[in-house]
Structure formats: C-alpha cells, structure tokens
N, C-alpha and C. Protein backbone atom coordinates (compact mmCIF):
# COMPACT_ATOMS: atom_id res chain seq x y z
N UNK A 1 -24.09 -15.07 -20.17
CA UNK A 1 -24.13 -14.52 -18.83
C UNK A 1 -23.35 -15.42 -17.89
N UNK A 2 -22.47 -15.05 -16.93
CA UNK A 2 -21.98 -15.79 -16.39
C UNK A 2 -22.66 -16.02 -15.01
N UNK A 3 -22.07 -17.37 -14.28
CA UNK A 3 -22.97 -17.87 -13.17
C UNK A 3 -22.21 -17.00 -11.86
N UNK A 4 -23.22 -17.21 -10.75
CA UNK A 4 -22.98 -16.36 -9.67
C UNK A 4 -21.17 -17.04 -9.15
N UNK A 5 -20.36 -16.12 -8.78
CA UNK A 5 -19.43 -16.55 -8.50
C UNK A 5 -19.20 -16.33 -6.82
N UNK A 6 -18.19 -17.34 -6.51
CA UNK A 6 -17.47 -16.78 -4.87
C UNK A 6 -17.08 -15.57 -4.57
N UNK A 7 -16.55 -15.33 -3.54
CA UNK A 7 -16.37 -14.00 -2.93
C UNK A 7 -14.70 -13.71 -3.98
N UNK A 8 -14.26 -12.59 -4.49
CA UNK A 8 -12.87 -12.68 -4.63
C UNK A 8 -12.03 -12.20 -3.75
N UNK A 9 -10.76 -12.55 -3.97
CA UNK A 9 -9.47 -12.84 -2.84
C UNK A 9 -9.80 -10.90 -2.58
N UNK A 10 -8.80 -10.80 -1.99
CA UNK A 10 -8.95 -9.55 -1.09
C UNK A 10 -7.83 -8.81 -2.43
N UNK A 11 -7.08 -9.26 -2.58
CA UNK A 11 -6.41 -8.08 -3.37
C UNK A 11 -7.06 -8.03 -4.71
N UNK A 12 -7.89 -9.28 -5.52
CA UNK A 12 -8.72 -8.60 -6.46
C UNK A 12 -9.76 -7.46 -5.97
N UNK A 13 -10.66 -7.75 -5.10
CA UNK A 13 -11.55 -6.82 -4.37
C UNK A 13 -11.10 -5.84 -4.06
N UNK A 14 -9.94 -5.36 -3.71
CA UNK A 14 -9.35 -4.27 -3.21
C UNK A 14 -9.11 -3.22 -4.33
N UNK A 15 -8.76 -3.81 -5.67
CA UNK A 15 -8.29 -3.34 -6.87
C UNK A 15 -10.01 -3.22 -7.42
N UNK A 16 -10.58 -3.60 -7.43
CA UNK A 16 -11.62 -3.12 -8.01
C UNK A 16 -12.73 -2.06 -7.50
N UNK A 17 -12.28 -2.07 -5.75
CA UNK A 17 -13.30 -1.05 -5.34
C UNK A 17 -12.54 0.10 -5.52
N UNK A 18 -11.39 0.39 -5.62
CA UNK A 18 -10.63 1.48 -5.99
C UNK A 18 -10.34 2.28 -7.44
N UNK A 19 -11.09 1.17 -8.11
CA UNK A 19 -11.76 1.42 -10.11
C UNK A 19 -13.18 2.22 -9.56
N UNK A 20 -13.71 2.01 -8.91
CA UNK A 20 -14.67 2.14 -9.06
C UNK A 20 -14.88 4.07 -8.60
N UNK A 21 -14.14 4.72 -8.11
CA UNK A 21 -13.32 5.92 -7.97
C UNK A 21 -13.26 6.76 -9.09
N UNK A 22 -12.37 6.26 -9.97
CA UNK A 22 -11.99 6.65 -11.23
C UNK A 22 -12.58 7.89 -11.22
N UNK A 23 -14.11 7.57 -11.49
CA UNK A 23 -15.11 8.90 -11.98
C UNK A 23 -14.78 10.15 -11.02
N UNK A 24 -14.23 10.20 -10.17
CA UNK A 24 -14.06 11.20 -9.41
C UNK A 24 -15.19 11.20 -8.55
N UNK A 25 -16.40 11.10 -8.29
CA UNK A 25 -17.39 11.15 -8.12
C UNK A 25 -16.97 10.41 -6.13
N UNK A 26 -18.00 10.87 -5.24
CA UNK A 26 -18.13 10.18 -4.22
C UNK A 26 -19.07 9.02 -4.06
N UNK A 27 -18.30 8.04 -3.44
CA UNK A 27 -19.19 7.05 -3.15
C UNK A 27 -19.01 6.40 -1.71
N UNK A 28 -19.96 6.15 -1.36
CA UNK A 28 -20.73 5.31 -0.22
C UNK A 28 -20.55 3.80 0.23
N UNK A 29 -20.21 3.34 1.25
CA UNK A 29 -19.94 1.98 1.47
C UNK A 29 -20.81 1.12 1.06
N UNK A 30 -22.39 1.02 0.86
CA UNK A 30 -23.18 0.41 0.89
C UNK A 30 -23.28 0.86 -1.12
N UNK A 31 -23.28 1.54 -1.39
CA UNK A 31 -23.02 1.81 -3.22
C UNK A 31 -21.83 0.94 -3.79
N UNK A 32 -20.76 1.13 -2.51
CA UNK A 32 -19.47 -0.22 -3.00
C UNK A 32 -19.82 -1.48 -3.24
N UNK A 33 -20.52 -1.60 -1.89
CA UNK A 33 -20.92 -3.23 -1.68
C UNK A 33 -22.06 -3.83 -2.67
N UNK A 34 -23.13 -2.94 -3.59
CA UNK A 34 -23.49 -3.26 -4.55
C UNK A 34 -22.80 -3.41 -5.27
N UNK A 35 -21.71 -2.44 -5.99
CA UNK A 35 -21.46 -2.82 -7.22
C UNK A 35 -20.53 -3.57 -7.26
N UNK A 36 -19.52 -4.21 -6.06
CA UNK A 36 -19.03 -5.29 -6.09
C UNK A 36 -20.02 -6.68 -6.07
N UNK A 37 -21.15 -6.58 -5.49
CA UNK A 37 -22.13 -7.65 -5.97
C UNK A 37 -22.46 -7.87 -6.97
N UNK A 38 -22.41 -7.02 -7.69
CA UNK A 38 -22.89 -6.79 -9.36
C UNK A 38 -21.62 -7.60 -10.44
N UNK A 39 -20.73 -6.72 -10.12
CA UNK A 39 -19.49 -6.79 -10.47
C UNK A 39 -18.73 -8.20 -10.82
N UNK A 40 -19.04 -8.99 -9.63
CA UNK A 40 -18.23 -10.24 -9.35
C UNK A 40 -19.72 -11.26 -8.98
N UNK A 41 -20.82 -10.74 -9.35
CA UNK A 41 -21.67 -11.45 -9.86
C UNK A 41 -21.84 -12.70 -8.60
N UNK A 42 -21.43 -11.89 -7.69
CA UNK A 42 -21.74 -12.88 -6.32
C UNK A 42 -22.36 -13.77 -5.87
N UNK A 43 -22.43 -14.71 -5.35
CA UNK A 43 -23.70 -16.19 -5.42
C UNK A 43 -24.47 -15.69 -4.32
N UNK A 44 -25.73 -15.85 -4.12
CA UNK A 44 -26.66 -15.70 -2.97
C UNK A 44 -26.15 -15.92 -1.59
N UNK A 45 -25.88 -17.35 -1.87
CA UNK A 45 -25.05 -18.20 -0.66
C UNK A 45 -23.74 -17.82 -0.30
N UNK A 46 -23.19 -16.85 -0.56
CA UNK A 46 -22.30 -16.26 -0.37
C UNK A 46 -22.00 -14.97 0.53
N UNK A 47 -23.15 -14.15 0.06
CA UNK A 47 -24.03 -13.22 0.63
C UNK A 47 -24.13 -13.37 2.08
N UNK A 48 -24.74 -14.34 2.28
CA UNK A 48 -25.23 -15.07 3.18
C UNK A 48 -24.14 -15.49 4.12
N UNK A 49 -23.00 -15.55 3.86
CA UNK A 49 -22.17 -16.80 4.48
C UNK A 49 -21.73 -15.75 5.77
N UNK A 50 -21.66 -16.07 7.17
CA UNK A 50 -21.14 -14.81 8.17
C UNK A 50 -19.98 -15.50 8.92
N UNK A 51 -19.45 -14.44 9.47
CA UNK A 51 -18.19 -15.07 10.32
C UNK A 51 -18.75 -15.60 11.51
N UNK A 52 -18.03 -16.03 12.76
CA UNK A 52 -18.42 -16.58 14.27
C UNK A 52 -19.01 -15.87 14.77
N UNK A 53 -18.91 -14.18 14.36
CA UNK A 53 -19.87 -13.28 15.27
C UNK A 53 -20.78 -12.82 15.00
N UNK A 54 -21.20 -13.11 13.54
CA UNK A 54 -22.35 -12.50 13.10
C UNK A 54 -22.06 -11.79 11.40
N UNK A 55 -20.92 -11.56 11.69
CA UNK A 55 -20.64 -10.32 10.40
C UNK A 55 -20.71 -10.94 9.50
N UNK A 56 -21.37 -10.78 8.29
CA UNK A 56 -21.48 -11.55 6.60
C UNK A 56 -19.95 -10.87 6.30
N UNK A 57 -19.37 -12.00 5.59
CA UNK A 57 -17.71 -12.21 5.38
C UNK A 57 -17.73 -11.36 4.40
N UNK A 58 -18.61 -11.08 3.56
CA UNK A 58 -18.90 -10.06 1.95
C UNK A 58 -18.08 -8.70 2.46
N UNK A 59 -19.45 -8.22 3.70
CA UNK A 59 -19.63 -7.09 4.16
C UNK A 59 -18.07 -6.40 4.80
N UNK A 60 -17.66 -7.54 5.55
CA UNK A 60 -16.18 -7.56 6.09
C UNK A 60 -14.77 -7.13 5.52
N UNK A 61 -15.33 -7.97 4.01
CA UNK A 61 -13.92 -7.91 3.20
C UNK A 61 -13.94 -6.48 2.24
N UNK A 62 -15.28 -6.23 1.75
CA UNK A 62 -15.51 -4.60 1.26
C UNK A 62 -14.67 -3.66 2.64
N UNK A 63 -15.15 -3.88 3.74
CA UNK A 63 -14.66 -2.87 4.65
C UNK A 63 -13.62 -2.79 4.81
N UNK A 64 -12.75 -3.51 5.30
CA UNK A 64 -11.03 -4.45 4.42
C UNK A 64 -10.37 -3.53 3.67
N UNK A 65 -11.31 -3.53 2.45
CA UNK A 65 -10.58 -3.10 1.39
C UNK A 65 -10.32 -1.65 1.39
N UNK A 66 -12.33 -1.06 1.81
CA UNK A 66 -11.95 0.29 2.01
C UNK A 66 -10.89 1.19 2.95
N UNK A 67 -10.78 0.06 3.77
CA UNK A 67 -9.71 0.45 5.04
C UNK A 67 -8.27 0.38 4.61
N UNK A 68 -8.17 -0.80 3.79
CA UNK A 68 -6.74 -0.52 3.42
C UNK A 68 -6.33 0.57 2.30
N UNK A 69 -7.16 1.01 1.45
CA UNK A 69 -7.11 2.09 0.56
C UNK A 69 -7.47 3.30 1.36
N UNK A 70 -7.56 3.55 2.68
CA UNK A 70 -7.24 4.58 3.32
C UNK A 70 -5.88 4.56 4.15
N UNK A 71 -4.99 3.40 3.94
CA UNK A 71 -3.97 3.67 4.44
C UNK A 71 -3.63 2.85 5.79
N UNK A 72 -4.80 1.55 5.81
CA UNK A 72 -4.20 0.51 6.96
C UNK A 72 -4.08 -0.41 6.32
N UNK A 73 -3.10 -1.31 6.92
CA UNK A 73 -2.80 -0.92 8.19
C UNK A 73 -1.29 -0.19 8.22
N UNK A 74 -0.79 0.23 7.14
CA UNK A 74 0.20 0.74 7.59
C UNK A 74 0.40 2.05 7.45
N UNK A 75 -0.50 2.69 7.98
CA UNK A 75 -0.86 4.51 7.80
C UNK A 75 -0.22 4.71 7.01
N UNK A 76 -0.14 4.54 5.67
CA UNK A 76 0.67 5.42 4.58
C UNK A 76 0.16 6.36 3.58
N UNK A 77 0.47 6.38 2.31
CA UNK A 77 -0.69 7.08 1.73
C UNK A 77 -1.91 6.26 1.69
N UNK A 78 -2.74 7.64 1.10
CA UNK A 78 -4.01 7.28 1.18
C UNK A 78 -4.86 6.91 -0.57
N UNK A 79 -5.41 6.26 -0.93
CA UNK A 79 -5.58 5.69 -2.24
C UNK A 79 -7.10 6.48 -2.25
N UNK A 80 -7.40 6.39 -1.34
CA UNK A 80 -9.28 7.17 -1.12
C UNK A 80 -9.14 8.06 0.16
N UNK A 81 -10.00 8.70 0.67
CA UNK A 81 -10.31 9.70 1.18
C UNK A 81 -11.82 9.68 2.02
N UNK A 82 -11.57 9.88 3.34
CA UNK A 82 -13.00 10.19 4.00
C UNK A 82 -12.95 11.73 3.76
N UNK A 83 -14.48 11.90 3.24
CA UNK A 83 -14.76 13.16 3.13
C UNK A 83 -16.04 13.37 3.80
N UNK A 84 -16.63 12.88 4.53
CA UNK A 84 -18.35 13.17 4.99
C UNK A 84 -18.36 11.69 5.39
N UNK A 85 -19.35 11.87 6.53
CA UNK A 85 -20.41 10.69 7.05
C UNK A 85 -20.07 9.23 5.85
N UNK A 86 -18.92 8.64 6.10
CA UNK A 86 -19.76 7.36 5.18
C UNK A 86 -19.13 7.57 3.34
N UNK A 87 -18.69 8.71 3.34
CA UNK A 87 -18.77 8.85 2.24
C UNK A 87 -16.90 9.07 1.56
N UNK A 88 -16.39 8.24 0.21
CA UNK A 88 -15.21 8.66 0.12
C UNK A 88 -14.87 9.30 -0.92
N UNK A 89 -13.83 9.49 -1.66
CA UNK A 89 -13.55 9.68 -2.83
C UNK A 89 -11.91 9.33 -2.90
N UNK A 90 -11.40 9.41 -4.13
CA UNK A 90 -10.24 9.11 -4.54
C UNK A 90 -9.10 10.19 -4.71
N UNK A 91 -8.11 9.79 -4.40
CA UNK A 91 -6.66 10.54 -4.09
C UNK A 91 -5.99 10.87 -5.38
N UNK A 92 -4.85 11.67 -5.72
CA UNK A 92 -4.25 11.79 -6.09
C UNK A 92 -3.26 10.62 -6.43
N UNK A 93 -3.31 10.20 -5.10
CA UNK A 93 -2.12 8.22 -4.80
C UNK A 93 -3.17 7.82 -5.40
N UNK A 94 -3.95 7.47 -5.05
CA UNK A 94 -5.23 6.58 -5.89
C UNK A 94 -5.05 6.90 -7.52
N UNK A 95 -5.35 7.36 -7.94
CA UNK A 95 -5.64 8.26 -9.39
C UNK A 95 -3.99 7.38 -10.47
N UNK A 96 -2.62 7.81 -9.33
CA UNK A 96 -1.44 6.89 -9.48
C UNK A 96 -1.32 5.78 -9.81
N UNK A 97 -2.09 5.12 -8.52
CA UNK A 97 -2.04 3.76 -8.60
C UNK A 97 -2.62 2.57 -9.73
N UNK A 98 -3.86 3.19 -10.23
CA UNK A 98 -4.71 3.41 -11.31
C UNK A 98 -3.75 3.17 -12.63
N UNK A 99 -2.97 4.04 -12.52
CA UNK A 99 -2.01 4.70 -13.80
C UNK A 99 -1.44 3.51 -14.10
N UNK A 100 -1.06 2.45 -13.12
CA UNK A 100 -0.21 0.78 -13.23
C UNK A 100 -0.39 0.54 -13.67
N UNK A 101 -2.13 0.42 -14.00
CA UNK A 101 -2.60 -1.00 -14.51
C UNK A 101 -2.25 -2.11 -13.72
N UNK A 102 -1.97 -2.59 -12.62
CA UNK A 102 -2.02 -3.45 -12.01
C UNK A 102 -2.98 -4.31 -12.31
N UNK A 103 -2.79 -5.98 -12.10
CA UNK A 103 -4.09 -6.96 -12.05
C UNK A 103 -4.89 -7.69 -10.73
N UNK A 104 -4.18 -6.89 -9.64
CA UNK A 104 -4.27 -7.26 -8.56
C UNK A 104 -3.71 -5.90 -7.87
N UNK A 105 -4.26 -5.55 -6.29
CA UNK A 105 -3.67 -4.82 -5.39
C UNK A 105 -3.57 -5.19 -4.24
N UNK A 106 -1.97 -5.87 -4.12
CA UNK A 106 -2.12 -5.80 -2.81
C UNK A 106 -1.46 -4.74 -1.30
N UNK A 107 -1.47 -4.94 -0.52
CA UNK A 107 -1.29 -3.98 0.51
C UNK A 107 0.60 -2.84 0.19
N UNK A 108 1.47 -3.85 -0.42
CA UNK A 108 2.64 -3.53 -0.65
C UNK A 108 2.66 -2.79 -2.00
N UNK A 109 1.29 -2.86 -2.43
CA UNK A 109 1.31 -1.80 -3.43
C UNK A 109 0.50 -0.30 -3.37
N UNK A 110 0.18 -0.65 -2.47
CA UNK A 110 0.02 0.93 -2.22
C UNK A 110 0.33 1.83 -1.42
C-alpha cells in the first residue's frame, strides 16, 4: 500500500480528473474531489493545508482543473461539459484527448 502522498502538479491532476469521464457517466465536483483523494492517496495534512483566504489549496486546484477542461482560460474547446447544477460530463474533445494517451495535460494540450 502506498503512503499518503502530496497534492499533484496541476497538469497531472488535470489529466486524471478528465479519466475519470471516460465512463460517460456524469459526475459532480465533490465525487471528483474524492476520487482524486483516493486516487493520489492524499496526506491528511494536505487536505488541510488552505491558501491566505481560507480556501483548502486541494479544493482550489480540483476546481482549476475542472475549469480548465471546460475551456479556461482560453475559451477553446471544451474537454467536459456543464450539464446541470454542479454536474459535468465529457466531450467529444475530451473522449480525443483521451485517445493520446498523454502522461500529463497541460493547458496547450487541450
């Protein structure tokens, strides 16, 4: 079993909440932010850790990610999809992007 790890860089995180799609299926910001906890096996203290204003840095960088797989910041395509309250699913570009195999995603790749 491996030990709780740090937060990962933003373009691993970014590439993995966008796996997590695949199924076609909709998912929920707060369903992301578990299974990237799960996932990357997150340390407590990490969890924990917040920016100057309050915001836990975890919570921040999931939102990040989901934001840039909708196409910020440079309004382009879209890798996911708001479809309801809270809720997204995955694109056609998404589904693409997938197709790479990439080991990382960052913003110039999608």
């Amino acid at each position: 079993m491996r030990s709780a790890q740090p937060l990962p860089d933003l373009d691993t995180l970014r590439l993995a909440v966008l796996r997590v799609f695949v199924d076609g299926v909709k998912h929920s910001p707060d369903e992301i932010r578990e299974r990237m906890k799960v996932q990357f096996k997150i340390a407590a203290q990490e969890l924990l850790r917040k920016h100057t204003k309050g915001n836990s840095v975890f919570n921040t960088k999931v939102a990040l990610a989901l934001a840039n797989l909708q196409g910020a910041p440079n309004v382009g395509s879209k890798a996911i999809e708001k479809v309801g309250k809270n809720v997204y699913r995955i694109t056609e570009h998404g589904k693409d992007i997938l197709k790479r195999n990439l080991s990382t995603l960052a913003i110039k790749d999608l």
